[in-house]
C-alpha atoms as a PDB file:
ATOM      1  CA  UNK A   1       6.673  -2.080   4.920  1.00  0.00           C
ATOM      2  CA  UNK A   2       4.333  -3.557   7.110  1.00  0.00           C
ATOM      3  CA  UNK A   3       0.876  -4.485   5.993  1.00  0.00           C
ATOM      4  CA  UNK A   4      -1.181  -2.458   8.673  1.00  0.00           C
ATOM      5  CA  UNK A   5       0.051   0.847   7.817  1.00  0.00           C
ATOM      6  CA  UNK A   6      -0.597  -0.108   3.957  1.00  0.00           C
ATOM      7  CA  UNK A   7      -4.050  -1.265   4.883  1.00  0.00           C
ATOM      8  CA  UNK A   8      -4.912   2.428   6.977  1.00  0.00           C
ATOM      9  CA  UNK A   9      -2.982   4.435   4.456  1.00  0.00           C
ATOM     10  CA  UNK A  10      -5.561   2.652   2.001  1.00  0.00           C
ATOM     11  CA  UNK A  11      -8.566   3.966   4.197  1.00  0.00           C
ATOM     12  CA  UNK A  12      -7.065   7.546   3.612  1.00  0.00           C
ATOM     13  CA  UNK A  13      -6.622   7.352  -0.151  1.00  0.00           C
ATOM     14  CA  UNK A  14      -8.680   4.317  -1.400  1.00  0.00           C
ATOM     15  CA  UNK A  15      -7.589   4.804  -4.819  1.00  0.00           C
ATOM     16  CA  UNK A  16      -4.807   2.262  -4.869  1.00  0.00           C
ATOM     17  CA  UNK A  17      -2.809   3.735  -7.914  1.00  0.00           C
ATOM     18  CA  UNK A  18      -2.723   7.184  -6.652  1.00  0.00           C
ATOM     19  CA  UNK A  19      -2.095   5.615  -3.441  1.00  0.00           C
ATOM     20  CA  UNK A  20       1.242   4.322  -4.796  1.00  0.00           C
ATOM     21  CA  UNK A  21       2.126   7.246  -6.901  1.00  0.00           C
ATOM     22  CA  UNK A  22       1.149   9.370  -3.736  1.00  0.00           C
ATOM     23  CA  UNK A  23       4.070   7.050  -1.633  1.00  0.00           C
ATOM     24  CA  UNK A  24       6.875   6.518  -4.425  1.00  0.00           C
ATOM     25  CA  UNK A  25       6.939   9.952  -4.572  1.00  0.00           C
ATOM     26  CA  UNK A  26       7.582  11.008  -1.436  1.00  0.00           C
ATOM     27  CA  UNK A  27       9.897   8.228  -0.658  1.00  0.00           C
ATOM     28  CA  UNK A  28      11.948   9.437  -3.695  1.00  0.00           C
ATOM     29  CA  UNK A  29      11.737  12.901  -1.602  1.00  0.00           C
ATOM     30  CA  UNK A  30      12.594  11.336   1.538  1.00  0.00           C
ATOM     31  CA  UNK A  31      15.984   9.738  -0.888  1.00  0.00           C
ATOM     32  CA  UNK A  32      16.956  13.089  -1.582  1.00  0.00           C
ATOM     33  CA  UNK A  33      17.484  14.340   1.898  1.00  0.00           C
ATOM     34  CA  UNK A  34      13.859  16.069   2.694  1.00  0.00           C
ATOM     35  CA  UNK A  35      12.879  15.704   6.260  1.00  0.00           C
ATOM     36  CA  UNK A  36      10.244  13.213   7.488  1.00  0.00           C
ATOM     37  CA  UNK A  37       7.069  15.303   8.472  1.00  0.00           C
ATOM     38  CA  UNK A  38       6.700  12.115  11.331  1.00  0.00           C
ATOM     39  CA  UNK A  39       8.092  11.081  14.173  1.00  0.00           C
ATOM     40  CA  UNK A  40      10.755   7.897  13.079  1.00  0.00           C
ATOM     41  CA  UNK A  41      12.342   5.035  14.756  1.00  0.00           C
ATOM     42  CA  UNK A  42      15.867   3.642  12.713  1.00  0.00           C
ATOM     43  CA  UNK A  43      14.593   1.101  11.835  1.00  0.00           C
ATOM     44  CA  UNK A  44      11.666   2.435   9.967  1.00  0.00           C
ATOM     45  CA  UNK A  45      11.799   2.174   5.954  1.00  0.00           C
ATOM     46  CA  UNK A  46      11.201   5.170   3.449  1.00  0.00           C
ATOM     47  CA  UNK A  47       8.134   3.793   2.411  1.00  0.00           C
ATOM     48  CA  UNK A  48       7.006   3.287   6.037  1.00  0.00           C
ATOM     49  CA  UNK A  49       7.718   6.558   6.722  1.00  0.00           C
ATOM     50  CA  UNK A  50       5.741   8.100   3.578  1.00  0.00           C
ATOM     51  CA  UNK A  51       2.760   5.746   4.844  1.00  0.00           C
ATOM     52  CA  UNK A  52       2.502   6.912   8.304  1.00  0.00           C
ATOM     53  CA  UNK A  53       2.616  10.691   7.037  1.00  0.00           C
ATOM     54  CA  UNK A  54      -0.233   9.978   4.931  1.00  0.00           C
ATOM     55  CA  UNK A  55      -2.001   8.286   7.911  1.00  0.00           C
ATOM     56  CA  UNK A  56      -1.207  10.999  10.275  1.00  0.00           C
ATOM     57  CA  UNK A  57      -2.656  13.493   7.547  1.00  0.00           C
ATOM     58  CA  UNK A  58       0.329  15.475   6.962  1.00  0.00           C
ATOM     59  CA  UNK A  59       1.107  14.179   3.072  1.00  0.00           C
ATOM     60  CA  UNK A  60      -2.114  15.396   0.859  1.00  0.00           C
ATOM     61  CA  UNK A  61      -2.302  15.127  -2.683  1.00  0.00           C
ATOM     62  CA  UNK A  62      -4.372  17.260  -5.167  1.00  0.00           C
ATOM     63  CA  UNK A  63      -6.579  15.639  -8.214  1.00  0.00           C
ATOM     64  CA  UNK A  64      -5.995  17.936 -11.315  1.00  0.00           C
ATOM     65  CA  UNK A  65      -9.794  16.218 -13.186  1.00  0.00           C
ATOM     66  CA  UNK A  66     -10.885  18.011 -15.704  1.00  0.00           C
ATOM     67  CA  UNK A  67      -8.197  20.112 -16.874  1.00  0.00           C
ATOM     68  CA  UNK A  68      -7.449  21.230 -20.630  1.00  0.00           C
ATOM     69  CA  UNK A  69      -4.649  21.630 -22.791  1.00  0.00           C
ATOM     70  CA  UNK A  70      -5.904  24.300 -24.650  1.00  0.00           C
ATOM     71  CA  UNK A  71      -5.457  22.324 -27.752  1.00  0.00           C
END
């Protein structure tokens, strides 16, 4: 993982914790056999591939604030 695309993943989500839980899960995706939504070179790394989709804007997450369990 190389410190640049951490750094402009970080502009995209600044929050670093959901930045992290944004990336481990998609590189446990990426694991499983799902199909990089990036251009890749070999000798690229799962997590560098997770960062550059987030940097190229096609990984998104969704913040669930607020919600209730009804309880």
């Amino acid at each position: 993982m190389t410190t640049q695309l951490l750094q402009e993943a970080a502009q995209v989500i600044p929050n670093q914790q959901l930045l992290i839980n944004v990336v481990s899960k998609r590189v446990r995706q990426l694991g499983l056999g799902h199909r990089p939504l990036v251009e890749i070179t070999p000798r690229m790394s799962l997590t560098d591939i997770a960062l550059k989709e987030i940097i190229a804007g096609k990984l998104t997450y969704e913040s669930l604030e607020g919600s209730t369990d009804g309880a």
